[in-house]
Every structure is written in C-alpha cells, then in structure tokens.
PDB file of N, CA and C in Angstrom:
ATOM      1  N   UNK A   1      76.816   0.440  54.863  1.00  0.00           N
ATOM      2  CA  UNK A   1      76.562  -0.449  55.978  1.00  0.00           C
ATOM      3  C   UNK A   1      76.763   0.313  57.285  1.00  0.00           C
ATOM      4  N   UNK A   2      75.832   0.259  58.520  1.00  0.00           N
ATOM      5  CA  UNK A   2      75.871   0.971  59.662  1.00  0.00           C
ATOM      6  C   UNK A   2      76.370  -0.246  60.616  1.00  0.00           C
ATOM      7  N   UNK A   3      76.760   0.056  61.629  1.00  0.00           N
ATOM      8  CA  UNK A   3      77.580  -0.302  62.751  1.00  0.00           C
ATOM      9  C   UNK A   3      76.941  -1.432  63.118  1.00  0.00           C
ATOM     10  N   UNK A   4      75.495  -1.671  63.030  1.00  0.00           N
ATOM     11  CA  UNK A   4      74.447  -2.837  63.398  1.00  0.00           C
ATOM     12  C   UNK A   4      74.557  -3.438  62.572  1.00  0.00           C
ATOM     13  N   UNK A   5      74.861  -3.601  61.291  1.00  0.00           N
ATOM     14  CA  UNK A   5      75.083  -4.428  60.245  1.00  0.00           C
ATOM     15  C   UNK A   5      76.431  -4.962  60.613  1.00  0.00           C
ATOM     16  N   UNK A   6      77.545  -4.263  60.548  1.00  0.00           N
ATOM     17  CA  UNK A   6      78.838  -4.935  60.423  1.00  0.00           C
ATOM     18  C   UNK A   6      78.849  -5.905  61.800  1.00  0.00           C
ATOM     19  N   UNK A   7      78.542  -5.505  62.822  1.00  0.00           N
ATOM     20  CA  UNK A   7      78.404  -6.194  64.206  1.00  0.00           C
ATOM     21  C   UNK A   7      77.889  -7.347  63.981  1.00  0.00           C
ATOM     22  N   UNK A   8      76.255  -7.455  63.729  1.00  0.00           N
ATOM     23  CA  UNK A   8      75.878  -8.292  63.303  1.00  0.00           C
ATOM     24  C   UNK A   8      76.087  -9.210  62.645  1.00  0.00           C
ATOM     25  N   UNK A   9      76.975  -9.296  62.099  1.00  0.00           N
ATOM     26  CA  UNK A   9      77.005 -10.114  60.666  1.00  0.00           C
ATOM     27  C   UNK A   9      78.766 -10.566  61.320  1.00  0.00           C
ATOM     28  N   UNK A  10      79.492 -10.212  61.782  1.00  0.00           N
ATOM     29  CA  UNK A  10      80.703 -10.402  61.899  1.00  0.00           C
ATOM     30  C   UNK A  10      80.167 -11.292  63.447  1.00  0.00           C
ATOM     31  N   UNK A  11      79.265 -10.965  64.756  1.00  0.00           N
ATOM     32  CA  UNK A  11      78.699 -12.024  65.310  1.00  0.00           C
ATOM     33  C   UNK A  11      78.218 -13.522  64.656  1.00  0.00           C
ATOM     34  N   UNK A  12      77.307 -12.914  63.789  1.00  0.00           N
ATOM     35  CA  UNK A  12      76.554 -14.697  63.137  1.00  0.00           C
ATOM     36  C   UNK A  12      77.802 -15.140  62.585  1.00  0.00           C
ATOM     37  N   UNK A  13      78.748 -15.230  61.473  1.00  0.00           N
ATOM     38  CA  UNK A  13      80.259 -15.373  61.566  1.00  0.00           C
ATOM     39  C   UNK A  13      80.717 -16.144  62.595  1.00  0.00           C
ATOM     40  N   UNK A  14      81.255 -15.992  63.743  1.00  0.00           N
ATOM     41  CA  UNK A  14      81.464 -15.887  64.832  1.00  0.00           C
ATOM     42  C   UNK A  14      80.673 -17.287  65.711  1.00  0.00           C
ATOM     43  N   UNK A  15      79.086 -16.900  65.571  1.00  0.00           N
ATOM     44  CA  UNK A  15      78.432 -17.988  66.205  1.00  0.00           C
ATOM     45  C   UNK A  15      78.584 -19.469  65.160  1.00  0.00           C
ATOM     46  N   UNK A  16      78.560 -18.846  63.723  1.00  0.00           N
ATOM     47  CA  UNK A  16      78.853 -20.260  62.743  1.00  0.00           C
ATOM     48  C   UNK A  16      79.970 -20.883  63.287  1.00  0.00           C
ATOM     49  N   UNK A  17      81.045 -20.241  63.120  1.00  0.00           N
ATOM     50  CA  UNK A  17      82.537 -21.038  63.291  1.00  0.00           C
ATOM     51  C   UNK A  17      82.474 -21.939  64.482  1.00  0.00           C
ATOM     52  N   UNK A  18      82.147 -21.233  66.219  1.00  0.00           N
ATOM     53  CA  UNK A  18      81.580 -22.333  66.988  1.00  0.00           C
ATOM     54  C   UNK A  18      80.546 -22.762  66.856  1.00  0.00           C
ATOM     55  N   UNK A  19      79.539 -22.742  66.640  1.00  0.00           N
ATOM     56  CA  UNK A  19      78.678 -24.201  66.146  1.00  0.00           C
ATOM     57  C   UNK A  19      79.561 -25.286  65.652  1.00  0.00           C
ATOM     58  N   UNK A  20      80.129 -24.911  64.171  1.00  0.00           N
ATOM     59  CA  UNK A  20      81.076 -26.275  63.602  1.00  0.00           C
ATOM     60  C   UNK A  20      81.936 -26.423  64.571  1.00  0.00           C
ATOM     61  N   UNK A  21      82.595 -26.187  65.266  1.00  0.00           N
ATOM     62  CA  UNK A  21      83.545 -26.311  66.251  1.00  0.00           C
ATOM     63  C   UNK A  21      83.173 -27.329  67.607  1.00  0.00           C
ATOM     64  N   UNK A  22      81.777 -27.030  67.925  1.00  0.00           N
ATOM     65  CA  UNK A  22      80.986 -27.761  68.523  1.00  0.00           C
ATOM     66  C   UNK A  22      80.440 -28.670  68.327  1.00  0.00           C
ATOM     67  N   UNK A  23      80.125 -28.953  66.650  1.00  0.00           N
ATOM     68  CA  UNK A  23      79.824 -30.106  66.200  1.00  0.00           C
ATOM     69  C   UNK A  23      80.884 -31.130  65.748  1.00  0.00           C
ATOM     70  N   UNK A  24      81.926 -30.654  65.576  1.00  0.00           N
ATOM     71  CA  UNK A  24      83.305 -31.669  65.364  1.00  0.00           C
ATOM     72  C   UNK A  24      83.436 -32.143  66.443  1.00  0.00           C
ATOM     73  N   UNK A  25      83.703 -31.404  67.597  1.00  0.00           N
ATOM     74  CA  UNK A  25      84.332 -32.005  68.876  1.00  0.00           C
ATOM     75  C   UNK A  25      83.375 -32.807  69.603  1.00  0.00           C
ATOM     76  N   UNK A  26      81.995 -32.661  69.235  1.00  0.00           N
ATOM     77  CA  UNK A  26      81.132 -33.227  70.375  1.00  0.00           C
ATOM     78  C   UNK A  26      80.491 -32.846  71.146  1.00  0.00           C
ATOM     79  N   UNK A  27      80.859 -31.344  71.787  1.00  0.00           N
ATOM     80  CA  UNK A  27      80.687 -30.788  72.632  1.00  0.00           C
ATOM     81  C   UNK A  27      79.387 -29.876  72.445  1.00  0.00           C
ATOM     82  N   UNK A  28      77.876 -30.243  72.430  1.00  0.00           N
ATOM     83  CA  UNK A  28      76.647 -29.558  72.548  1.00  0.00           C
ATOM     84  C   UNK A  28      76.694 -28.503  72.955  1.00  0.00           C
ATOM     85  N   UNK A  29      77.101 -28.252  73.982  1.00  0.00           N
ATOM     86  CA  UNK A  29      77.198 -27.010  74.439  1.00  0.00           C
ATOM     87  C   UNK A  29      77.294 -25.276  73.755  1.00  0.00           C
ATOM     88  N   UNK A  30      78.765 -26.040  73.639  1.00  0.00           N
ATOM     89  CA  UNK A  30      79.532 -25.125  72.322  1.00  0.00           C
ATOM     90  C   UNK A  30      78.779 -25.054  70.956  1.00  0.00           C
ATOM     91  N   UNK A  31      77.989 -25.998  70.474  1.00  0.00           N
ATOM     92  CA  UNK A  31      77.279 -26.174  69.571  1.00  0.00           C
ATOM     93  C   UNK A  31      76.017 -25.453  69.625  1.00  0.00           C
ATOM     94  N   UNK A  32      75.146 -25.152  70.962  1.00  0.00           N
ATOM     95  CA  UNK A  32      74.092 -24.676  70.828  1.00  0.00           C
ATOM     96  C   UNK A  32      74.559 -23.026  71.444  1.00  0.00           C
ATOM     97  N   UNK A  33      75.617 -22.908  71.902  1.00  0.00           N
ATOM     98  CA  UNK A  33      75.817 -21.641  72.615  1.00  0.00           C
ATOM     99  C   UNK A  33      76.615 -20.620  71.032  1.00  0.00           C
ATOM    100  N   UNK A  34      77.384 -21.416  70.070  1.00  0.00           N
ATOM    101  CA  UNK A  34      77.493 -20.874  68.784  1.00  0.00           C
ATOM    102  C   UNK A  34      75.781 -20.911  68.065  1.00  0.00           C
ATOM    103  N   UNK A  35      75.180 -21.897  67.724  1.00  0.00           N
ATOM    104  CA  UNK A  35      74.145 -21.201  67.408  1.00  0.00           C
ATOM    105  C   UNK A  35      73.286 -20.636  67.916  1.00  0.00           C
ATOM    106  N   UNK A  36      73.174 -19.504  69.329  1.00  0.00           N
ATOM    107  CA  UNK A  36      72.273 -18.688  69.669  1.00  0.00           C
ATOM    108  C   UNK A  36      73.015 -17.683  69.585  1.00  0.00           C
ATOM    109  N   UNK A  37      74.759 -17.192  68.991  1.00  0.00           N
ATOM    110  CA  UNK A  37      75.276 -16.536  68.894  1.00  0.00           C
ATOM    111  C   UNK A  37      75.030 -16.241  67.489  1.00  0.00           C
ATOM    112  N   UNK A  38      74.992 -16.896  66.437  1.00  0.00           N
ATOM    113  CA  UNK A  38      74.813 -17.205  65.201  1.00  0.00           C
ATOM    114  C   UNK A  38      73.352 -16.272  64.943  1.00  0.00           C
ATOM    115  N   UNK A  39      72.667 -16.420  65.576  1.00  0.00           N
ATOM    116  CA  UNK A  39      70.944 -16.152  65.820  1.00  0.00           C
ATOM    117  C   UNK A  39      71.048 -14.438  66.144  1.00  0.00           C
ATOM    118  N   UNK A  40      71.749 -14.437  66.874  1.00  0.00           N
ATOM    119  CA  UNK A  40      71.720 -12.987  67.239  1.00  0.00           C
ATOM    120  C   UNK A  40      72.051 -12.329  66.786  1.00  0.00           C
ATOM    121  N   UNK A  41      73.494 -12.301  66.029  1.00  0.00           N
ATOM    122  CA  UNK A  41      74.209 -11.837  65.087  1.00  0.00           C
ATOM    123  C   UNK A  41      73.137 -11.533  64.156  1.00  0.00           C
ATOM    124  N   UNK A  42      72.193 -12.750  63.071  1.00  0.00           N
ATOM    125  CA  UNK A  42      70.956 -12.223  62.232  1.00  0.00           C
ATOM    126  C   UNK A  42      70.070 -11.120  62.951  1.00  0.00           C
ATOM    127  N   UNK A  43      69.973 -11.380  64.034  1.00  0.00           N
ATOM    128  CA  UNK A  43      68.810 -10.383  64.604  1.00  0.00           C
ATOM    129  C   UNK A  43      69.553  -8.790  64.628  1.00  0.00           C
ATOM    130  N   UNK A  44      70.501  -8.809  64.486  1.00  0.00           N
ATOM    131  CA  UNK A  44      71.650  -7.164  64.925  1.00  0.00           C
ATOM    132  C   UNK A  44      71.458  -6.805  63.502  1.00  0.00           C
ATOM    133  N   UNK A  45      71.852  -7.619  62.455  1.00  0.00           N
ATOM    134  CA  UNK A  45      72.198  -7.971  61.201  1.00  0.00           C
ATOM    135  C   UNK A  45      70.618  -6.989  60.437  1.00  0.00           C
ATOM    136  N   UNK A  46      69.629  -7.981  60.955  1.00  0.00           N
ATOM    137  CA  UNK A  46      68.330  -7.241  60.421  1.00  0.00           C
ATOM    138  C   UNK A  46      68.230  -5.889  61.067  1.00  0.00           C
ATOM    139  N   UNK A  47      68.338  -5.643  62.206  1.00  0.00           N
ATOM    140  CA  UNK A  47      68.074  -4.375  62.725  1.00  0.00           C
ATOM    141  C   UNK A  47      68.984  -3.108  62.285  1.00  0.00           C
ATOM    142  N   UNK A  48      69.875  -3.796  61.582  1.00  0.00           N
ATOM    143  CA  UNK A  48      70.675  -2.635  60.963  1.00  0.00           C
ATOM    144  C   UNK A  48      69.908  -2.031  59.578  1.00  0.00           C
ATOM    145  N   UNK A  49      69.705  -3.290  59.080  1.00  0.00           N
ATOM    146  CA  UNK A  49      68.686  -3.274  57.855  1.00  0.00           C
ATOM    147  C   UNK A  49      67.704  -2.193  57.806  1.00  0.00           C
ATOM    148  N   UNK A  50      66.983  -2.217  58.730  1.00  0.00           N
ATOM    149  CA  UNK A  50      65.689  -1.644  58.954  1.00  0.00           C
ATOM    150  C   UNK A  50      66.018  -0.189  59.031  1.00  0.00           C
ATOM    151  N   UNK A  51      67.360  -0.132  60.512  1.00  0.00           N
ATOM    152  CA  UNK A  51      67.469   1.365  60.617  1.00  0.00           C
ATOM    153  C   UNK A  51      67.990   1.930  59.219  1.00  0.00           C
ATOM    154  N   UNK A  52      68.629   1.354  58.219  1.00  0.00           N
ATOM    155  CA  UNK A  52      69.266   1.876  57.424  1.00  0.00           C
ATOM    156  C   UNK A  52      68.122   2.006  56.210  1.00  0.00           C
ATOM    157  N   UNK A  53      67.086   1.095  56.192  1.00  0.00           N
ATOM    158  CA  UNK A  53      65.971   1.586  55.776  1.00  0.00           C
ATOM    159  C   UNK A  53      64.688   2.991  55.802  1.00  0.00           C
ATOM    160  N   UNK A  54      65.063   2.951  57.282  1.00  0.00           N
ATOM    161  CA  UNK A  54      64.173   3.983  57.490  1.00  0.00           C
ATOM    162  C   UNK A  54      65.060   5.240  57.316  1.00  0.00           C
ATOM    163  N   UNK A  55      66.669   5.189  57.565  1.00  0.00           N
ATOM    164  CA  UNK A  55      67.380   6.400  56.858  1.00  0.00           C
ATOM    165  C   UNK A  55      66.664   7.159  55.918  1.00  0.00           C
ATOM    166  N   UNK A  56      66.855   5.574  54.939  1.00  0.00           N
ATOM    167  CA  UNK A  56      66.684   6.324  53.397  1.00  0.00           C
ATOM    168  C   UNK A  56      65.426   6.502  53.710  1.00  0.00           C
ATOM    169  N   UNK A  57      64.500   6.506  53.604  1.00  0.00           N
ATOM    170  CA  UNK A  57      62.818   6.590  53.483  1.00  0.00           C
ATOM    171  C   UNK A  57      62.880   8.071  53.910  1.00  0.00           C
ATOM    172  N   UNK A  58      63.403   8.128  55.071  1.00  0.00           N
ATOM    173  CA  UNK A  58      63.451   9.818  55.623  1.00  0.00           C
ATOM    174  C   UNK A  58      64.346  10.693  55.167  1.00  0.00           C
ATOM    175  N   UNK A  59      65.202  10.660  54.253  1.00  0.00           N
ATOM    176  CA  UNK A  59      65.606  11.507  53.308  1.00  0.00           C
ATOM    177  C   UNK A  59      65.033  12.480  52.477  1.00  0.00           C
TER     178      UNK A  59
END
C-alpha cells in the first residue's frame, strides 16, 4: 500500500464517522461536510490504486 492509499482510506474513515455523527445529531452540515470528506478519501484511495498499478505494469 502507497501513501495515497493509506491517506485515502483512513480520510473516507474519517468522513464516515462524521456523516453518522451528523446524522444522529441533526446537524446537515456535519452530515454533508463528512460525506464530501468520505468522497475524497475514495478519490485519494483510487488514485493510489492506479499509481500502484502503473508501478507494477512498469516493472
């Protein structure tokens, strides 16, 4: 796993916990500002993917 993976993935993590946090309390905000954190985290998450794809390919 490369540095864009663990980031990633420990973000979406991160954006999950506030989302639910946001959805218990009420508070939308917190709810939509955890899931665009949640979102991004996948997007870091894939881009690690890829680079670690094209590693291997270029080996």
């Amino acid at each position: 796993m490369n540095k864009n993976q663990v980031k990633g993935h420990a973000n979406e993590a991160k954006g999950k916990i506030k989302e639910v946090v946001g959805k218990v309390t009420g508070d939308e905000s917190t709810e939509y500002e955890g899931k665009a954190e949640k979102h991004a985290g996948k997007a870091e998450a894939k881009y690690g993917d890829l680079k670690s794809d094209i590693k291997r390919a270029t080996e």
